[in-house]
Protein backbone atom coordinates (compact mmCIF):
# COMPACT_ATOMS: atom_id res chain seq x y z
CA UNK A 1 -16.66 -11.55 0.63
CA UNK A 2 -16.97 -9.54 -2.53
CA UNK A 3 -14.30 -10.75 -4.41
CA UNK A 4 -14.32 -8.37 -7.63
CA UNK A 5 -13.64 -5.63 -4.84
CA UNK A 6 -10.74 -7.70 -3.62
CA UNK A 7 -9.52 -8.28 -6.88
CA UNK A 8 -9.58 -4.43 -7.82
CA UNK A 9 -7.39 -3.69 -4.40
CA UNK A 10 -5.25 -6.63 -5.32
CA UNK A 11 -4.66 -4.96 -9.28
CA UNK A 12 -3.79 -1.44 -7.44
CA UNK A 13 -1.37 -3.10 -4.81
CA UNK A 14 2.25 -3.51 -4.56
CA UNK A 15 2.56 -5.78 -1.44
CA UNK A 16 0.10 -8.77 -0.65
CA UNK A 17 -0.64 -10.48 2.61
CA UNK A 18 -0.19 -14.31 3.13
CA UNK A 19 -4.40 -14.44 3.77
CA UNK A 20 -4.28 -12.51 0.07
CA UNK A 21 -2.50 -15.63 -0.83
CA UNK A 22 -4.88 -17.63 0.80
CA UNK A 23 -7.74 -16.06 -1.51
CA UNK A 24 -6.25 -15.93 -4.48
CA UNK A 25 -5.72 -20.04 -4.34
CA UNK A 26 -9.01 -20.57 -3.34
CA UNK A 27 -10.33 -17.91 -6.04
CA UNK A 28 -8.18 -20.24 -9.07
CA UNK A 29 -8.94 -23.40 -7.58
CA UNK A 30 -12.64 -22.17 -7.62
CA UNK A 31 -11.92 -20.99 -11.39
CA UNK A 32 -10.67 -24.35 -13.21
CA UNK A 33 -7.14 -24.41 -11.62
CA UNK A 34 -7.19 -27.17 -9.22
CA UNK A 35 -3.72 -27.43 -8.67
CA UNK A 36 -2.97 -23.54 -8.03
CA UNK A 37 -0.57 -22.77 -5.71
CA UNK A 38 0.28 -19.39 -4.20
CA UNK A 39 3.34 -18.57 -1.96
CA UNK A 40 4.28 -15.42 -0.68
CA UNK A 41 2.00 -13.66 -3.47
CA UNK A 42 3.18 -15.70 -6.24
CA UNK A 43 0.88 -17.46 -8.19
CA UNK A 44 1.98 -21.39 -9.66
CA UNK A 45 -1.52 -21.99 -11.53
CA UNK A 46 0.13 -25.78 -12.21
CA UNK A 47 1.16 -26.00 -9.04
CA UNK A 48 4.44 -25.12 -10.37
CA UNK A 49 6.02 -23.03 -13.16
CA UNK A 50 5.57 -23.90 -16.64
CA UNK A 51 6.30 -22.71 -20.34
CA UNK A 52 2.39 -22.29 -20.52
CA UNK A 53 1.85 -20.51 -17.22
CA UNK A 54 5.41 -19.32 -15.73
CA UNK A 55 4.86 -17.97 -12.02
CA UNK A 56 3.35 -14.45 -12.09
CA UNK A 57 2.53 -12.15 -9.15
CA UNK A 58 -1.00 -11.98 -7.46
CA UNK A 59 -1.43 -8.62 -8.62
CA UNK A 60 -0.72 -9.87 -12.23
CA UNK A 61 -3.56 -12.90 -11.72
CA UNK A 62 -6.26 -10.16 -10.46
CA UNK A 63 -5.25 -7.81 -13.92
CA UNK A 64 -5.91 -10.97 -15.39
CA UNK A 65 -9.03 -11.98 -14.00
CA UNK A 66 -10.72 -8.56 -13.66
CA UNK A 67 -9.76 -8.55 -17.57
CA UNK A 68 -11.32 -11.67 -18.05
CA UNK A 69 -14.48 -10.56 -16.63
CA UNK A 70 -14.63 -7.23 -18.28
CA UNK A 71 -14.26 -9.10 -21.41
CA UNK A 72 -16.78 -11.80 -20.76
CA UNK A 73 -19.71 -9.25 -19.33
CA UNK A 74 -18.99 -6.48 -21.44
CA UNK A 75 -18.06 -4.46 -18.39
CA UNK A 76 -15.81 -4.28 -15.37
């Protein structure tokens, strides 16, 4: 799977499937959140919400991300 592409369509998107979900947990966990949780395209990075991470959307976390690794390689 080529996630950066999946991440792009997940930015662009307004609705998310529950195997989106599926990704997106396995993408944080993969990425230094072991107890991410995502429900109905909701991302809990704690595993719940918190002051530091309140839930966010999965298309927020893949703005995030895609940010992330603009910033980090100089290009998206």
């Amino acid at each position: 799977m080529n996630w950066k592409q999946w991440l792009k369509t997940m930015r662009e998107a307004d609705t998310s499937t529950e195997e989106d979900s599926r990704l997106m947990q396995a993408l944080l966990r993969q990425l230094g959140y072991p107890h991410a949780r995502v429900v109905s395209g909701i991302v809990y990075a704690e595993g719940r919400g918190t002051l530091d991470y309140p839930p966010e959307s999965i298309h927020a976390w893949a703005r995030i991300i895609l940010k992330i690794y603009k910033d980090e390689k100089g290009h998206e």
